[in-house]
PDB file of N, CA and C in Angstrom:
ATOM      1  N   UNK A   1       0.848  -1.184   0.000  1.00  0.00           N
ATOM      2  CA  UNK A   1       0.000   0.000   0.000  1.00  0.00           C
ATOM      3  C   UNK A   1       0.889   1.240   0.000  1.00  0.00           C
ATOM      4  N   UNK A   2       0.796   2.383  -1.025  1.00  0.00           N
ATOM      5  CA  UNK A   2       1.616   3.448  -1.096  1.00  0.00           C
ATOM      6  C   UNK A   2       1.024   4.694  -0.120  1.00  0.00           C
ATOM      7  N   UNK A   3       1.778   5.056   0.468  1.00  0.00           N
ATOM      8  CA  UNK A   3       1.528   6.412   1.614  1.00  0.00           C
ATOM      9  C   UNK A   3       0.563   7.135   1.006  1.00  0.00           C
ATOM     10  N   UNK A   4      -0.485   8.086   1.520  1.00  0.00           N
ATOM     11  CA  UNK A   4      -1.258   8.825   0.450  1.00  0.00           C
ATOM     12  C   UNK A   4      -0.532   9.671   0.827  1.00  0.00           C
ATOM     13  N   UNK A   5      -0.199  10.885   0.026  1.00  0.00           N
ATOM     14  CA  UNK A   5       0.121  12.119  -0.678  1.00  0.00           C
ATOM     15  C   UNK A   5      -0.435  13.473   0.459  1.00  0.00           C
ATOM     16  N   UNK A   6       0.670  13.852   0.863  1.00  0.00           N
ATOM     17  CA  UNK A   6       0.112  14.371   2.247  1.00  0.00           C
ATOM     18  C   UNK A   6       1.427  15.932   1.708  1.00  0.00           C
ATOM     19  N   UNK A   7       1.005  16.793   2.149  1.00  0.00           N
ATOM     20  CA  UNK A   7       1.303  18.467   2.201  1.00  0.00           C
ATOM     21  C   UNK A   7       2.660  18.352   3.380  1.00  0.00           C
ATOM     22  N   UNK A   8       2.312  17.272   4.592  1.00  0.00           N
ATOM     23  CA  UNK A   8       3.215  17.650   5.856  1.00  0.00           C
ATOM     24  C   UNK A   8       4.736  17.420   5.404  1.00  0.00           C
ATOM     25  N   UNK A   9       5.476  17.514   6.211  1.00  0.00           N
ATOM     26  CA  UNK A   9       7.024  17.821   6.045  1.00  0.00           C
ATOM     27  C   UNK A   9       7.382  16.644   6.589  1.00  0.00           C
ATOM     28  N   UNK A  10       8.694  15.920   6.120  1.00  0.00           N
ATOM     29  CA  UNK A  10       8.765  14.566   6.460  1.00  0.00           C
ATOM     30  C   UNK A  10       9.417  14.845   7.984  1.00  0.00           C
ATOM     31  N   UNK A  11      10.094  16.201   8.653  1.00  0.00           N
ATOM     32  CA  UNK A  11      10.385  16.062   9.785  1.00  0.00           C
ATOM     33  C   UNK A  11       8.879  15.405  10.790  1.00  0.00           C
ATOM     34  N   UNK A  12       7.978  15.792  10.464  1.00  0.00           N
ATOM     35  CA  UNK A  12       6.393  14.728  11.102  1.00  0.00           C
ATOM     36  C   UNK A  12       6.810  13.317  11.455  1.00  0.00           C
ATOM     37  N   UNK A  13       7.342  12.837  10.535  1.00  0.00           N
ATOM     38  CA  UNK A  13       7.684  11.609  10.753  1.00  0.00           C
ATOM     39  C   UNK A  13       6.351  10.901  10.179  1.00  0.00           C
ATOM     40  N   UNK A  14       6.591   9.163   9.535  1.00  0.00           N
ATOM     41  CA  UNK A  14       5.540   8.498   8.925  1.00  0.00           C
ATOM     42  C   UNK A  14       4.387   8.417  10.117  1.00  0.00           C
ATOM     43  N   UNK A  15       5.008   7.829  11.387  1.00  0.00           N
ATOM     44  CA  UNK A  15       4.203   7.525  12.032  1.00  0.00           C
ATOM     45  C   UNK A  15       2.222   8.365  12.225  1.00  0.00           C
ATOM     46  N   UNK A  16       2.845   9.480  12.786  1.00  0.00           N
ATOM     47  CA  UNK A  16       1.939  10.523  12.806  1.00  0.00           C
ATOM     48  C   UNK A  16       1.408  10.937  11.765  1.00  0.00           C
ATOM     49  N   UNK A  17       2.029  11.285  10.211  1.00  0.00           N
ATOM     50  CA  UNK A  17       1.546  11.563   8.698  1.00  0.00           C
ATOM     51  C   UNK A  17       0.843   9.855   8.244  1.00  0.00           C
ATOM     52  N   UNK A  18       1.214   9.118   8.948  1.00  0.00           N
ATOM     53  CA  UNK A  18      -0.034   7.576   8.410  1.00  0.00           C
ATOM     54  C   UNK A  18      -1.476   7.982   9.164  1.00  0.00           C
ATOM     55  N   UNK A  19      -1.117   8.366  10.410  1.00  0.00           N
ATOM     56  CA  UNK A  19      -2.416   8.680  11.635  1.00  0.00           C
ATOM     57  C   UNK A  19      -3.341   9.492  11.451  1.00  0.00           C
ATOM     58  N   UNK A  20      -2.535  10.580  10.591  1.00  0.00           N
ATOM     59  CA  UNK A  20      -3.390  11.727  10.080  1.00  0.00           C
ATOM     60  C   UNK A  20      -4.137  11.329   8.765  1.00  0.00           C
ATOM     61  N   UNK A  21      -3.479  11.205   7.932  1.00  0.00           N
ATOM     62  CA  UNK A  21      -3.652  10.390   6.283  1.00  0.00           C
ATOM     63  C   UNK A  21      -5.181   9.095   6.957  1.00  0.00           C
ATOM     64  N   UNK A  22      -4.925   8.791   7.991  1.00  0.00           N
ATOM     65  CA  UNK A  22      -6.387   7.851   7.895  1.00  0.00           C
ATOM     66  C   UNK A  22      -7.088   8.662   8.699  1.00  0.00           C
ATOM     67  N   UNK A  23      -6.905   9.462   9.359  1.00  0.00           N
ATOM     68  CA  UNK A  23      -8.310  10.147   9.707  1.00  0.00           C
ATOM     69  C   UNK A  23      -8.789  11.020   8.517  1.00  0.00           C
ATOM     70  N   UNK A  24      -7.967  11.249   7.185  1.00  0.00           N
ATOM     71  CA  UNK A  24      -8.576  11.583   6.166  1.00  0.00           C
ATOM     72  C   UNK A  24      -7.806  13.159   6.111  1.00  0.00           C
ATOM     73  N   UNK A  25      -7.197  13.424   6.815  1.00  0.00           N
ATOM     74  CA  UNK A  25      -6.317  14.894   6.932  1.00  0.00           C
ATOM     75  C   UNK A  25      -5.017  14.394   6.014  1.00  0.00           C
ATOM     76  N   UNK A  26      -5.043  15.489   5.351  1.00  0.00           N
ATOM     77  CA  UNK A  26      -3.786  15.570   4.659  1.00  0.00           C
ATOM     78  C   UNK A  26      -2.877  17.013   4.250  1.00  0.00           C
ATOM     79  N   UNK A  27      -3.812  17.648   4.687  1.00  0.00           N
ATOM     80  CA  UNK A  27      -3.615  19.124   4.392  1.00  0.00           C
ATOM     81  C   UNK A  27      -3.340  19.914   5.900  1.00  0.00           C
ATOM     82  N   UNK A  28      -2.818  21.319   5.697  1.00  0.00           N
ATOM     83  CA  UNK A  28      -3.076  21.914   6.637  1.00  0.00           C
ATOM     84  C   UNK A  28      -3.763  22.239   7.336  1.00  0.00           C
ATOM     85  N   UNK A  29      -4.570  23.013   6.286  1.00  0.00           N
ATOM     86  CA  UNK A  29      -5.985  23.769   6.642  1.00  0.00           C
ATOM     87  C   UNK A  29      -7.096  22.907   7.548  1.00  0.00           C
ATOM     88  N   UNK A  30      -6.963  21.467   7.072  1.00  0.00           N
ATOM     89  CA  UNK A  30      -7.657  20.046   7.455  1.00  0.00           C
ATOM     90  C   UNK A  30      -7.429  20.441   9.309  1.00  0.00           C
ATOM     91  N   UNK A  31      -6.304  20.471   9.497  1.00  0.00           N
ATOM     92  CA  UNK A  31      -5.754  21.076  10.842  1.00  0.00           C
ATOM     93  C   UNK A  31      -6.288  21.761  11.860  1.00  0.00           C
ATOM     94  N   UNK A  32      -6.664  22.615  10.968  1.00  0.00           N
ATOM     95  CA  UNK A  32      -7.731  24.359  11.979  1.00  0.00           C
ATOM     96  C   UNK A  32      -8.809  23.173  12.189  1.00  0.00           C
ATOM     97  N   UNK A  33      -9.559  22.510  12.411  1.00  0.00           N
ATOM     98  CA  UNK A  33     -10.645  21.790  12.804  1.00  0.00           C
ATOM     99  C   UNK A  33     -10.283  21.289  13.783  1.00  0.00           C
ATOM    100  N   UNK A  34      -9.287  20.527  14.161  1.00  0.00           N
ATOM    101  CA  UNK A  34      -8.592  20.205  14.845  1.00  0.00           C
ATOM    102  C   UNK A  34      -8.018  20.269  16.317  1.00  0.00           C
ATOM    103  N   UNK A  35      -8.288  20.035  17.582  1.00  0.00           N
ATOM    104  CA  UNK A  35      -7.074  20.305  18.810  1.00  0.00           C
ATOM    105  C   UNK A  35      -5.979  19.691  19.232  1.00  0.00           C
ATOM    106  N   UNK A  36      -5.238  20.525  19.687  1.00  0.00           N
ATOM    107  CA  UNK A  36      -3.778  19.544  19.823  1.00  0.00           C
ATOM    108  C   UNK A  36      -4.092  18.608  20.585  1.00  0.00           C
ATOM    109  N   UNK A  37      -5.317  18.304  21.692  1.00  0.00           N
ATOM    110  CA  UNK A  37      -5.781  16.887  22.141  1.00  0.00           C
ATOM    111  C   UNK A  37      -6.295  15.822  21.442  1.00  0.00           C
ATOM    112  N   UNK A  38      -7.230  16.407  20.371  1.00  0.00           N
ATOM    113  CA  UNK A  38      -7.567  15.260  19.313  1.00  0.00           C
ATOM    114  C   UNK A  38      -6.482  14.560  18.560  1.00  0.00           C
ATOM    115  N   UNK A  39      -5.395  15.536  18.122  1.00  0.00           N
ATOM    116  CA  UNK A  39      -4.661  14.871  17.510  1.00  0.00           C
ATOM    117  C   UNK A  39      -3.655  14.114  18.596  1.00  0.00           C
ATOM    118  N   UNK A  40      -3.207  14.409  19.140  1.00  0.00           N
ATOM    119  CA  UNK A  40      -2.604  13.727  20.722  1.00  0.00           C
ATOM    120  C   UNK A  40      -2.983  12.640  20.716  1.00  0.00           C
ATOM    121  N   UNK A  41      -4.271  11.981  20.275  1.00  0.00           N
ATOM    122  CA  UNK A  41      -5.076  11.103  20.711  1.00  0.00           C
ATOM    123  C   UNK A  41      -4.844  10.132  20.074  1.00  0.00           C
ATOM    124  N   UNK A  42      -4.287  10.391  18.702  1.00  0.00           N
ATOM    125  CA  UNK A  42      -4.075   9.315  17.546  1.00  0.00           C
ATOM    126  C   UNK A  42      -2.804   8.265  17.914  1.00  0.00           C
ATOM    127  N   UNK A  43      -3.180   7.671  17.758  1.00  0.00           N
ATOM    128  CA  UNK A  43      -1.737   6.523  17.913  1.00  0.00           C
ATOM    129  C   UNK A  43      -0.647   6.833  16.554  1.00  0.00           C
ATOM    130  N   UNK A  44       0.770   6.988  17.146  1.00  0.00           N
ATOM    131  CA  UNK A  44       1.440   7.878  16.017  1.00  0.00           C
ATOM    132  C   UNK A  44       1.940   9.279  16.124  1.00  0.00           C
ATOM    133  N   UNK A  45       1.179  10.251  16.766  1.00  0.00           N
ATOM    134  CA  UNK A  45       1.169  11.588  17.123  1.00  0.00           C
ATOM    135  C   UNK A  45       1.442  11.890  18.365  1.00  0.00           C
ATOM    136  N   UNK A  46       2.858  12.370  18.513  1.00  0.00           N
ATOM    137  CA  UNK A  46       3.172  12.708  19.925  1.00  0.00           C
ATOM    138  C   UNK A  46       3.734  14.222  19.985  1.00  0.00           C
ATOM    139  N   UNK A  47       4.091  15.011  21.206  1.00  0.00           N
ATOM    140  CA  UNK A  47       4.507  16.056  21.636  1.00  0.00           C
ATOM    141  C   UNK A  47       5.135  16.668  20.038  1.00  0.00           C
ATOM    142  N   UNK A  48       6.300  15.976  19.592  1.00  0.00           N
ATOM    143  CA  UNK A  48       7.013  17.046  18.525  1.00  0.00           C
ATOM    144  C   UNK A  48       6.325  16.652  17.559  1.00  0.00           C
ATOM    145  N   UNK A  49       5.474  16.024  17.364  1.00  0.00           N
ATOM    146  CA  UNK A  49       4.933  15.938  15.757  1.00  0.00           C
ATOM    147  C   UNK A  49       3.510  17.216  16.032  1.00  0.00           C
ATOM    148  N   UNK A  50       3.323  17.270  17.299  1.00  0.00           N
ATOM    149  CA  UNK A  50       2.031  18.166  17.476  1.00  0.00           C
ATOM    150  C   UNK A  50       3.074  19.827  17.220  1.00  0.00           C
ATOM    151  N   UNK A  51       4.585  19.708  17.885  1.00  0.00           N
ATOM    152  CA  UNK A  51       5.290  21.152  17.639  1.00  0.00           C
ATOM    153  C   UNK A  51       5.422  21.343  16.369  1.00  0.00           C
ATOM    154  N   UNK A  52       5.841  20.599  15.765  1.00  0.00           N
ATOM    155  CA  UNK A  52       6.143  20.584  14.072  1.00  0.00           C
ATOM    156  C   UNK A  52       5.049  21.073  13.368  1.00  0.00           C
ATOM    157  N   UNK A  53       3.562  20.532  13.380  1.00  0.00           N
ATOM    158  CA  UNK A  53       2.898  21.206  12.995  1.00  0.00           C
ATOM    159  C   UNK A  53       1.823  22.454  12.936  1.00  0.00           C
ATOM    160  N   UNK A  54       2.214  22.610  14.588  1.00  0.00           N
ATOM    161  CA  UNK A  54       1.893  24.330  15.378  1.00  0.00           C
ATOM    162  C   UNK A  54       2.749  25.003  14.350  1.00  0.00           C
ATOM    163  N   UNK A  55       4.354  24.166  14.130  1.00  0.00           N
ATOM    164  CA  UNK A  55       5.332  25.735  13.234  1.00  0.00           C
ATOM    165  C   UNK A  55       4.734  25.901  12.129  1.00  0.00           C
ATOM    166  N   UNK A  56       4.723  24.817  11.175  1.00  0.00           N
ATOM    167  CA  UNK A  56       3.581  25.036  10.575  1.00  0.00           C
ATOM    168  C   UNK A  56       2.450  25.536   9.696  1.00  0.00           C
ATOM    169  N   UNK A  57       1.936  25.822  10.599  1.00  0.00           N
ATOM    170  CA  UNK A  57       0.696  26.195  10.448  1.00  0.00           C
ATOM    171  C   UNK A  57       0.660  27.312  10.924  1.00  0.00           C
ATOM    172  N   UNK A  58       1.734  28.236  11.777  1.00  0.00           N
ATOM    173  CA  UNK A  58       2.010  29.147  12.341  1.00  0.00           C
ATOM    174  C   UNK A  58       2.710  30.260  11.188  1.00  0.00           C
ATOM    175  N   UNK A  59       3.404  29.772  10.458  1.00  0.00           N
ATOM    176  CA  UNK A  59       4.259  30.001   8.985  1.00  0.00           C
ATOM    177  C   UNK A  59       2.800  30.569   8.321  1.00  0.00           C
ATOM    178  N   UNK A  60       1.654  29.099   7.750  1.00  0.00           N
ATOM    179  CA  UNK A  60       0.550  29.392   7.305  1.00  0.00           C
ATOM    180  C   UNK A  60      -0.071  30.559   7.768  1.00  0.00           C
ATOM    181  N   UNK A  61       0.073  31.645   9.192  1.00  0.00           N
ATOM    182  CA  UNK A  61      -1.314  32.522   9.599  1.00  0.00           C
ATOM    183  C   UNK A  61      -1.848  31.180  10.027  1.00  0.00           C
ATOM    184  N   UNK A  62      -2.390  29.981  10.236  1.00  0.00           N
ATOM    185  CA  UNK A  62      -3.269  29.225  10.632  1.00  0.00           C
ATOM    186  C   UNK A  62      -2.928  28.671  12.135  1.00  0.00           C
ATOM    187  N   UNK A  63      -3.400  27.809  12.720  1.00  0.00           N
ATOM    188  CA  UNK A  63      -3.771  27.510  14.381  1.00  0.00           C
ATOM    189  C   UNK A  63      -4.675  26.572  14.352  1.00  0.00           C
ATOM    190  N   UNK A  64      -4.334  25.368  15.321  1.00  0.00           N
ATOM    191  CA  UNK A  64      -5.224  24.095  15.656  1.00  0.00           C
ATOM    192  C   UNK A  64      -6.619  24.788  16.365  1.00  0.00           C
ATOM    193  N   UNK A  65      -7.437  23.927  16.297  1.00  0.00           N
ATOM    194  CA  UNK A  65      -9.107  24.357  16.688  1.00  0.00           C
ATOM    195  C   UNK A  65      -8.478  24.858  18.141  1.00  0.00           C
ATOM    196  N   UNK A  66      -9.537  25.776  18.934  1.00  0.00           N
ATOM    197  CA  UNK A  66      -9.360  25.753  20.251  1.00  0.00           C
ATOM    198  C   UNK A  66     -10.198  24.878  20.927  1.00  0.00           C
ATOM    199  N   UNK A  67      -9.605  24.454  22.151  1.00  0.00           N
ATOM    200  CA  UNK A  67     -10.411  22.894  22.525  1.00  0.00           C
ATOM    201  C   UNK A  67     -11.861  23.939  23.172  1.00  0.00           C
ATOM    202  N   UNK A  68     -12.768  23.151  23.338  1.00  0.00           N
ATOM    203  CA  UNK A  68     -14.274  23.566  24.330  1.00  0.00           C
ATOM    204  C   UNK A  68     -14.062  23.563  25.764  1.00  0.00           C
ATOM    205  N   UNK A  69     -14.352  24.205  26.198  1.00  0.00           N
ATOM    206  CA  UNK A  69     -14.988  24.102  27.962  1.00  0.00           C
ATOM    207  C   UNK A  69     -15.675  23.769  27.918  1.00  0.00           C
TER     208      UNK A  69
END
């Protein structure tokens, strides 16, 4: 099975860019929906793959969802 075709930077690492790629994210923007807990949550996605793509998306003007109270 070939990786799907993903925007992120290989510093992400596969692990976390496979985790994302099946929740159907592949993009940045896909991201802003997003909290750094949801993605936390994925098996694959840890502390620097969540910094890597704060920079980012930070580069972009863009920002992970803000979580709810």
């Amino acid at each position: 099975m070939a990786d799907e075709p993903t925007e992120f930077p290989r510093a992400l690492g596969k692990p976390a860019t496979r985790a994302l790629a099946a929740q159907g994210v592949t993009r940045f923007d896909q991201l802003t929906g997003r909290t750094r807990a949801e993605l936390l949550a994925l098996h694959g996605v840890g502390p620097k793959g969540i910094r890597v793509l704060e920079a980012e998306l930070e580069a972009r003007g863009l920002r992970f969802a803000d979580p709810q109270y």
